[in-house]
C-alpha atoms as a PDB file:
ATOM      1  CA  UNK A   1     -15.334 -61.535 -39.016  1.00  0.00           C
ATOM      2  CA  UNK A   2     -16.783 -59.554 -36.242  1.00  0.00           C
ATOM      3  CA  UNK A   3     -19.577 -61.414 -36.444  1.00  0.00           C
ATOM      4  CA  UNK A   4     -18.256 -64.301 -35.756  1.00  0.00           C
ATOM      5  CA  UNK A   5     -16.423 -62.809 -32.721  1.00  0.00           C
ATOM      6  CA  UNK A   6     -19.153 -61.626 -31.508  1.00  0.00           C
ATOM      7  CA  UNK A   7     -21.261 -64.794 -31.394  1.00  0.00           C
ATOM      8  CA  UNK A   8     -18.496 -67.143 -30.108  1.00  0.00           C
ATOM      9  CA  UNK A   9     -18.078 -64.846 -27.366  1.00  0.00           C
ATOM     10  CA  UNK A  10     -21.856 -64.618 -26.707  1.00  0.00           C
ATOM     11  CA  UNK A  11     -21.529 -68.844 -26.299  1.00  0.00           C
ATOM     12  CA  UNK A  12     -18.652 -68.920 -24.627  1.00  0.00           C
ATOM     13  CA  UNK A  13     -20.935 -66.369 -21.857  1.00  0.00           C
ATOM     14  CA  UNK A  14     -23.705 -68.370 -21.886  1.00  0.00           C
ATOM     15  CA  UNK A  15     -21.908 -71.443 -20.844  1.00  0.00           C
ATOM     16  CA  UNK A  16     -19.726 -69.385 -18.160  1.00  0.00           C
ATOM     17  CA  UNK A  17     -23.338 -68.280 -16.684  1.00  0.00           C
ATOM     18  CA  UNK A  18     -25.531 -71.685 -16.935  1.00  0.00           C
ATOM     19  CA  UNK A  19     -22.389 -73.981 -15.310  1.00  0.00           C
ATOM     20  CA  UNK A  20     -23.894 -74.843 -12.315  1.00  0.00           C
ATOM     21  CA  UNK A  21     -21.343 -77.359 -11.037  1.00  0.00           C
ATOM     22  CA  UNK A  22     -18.786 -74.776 -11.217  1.00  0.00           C
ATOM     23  CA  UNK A  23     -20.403 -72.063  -9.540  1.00  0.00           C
ATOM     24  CA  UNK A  24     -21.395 -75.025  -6.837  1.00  0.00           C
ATOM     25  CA  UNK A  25     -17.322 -75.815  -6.469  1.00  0.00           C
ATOM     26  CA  UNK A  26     -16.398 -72.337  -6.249  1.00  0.00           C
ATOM     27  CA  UNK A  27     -19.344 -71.778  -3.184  1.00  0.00           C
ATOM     28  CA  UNK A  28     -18.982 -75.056  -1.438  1.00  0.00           C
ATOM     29  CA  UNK A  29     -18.956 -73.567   1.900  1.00  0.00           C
ATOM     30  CA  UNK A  30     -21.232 -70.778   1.424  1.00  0.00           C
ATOM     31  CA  UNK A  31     -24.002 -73.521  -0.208  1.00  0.00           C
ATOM     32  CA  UNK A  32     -23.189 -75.798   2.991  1.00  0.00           C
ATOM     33  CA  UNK A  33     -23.848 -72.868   5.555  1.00  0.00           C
ATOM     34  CA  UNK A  34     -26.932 -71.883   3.736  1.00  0.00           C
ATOM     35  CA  UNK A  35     -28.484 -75.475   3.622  1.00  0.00           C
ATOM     36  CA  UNK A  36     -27.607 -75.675   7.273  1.00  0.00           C
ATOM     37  CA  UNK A  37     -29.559 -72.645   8.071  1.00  0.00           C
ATOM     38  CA  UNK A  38     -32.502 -73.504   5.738  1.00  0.00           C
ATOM     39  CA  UNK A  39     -33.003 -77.103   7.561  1.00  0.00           C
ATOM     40  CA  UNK A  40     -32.891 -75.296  11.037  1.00  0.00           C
ATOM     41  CA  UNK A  41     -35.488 -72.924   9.740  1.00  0.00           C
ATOM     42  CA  UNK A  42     -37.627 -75.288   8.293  1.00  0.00           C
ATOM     43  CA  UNK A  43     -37.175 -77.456  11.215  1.00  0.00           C
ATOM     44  CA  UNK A  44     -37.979 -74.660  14.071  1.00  0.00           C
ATOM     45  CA  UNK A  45     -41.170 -74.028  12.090  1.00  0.00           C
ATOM     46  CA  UNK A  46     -41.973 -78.054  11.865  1.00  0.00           C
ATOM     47  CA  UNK A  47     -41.642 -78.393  15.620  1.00  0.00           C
ATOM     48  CA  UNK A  48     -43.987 -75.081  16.461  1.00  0.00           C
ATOM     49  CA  UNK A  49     -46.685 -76.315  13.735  1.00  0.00           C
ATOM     50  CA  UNK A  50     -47.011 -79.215  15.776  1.00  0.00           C
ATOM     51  CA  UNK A  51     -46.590 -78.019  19.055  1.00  0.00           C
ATOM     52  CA  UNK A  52     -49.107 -75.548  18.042  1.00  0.00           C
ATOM     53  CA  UNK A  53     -51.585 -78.431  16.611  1.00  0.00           C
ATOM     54  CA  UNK A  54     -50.967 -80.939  19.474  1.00  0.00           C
ATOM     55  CA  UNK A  55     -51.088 -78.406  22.750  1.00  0.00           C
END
């Protein structure tokens, strides 16, 4: 019987840890902020690559 305890919890972990959509709903705002940052990053760096190629 333990056994069996033991392995349903195990599963019901594993699908706690790999639901993605939940963890995305419970950090909506976090996630947005983060993509916001990560686009101006990626965009600074854009703009001085080229400023950088193009004088």
């Amino acid at each position: 019987m333990a056994l069996i305890t033991s392995v349903e919890n195990a599963r019901t972990e594993v699908a706690r840890l790999t639901d993605w959509r939940g963890f995305v709903a419970e950090h909506k705002q976090q996630l947005t902020v983060a993509a916001g940052v990560a686009g101006f990053v990626v965009g600074t760096m854009m703009v001085r690559r080229l400023r950088r190629r193009h004088g």
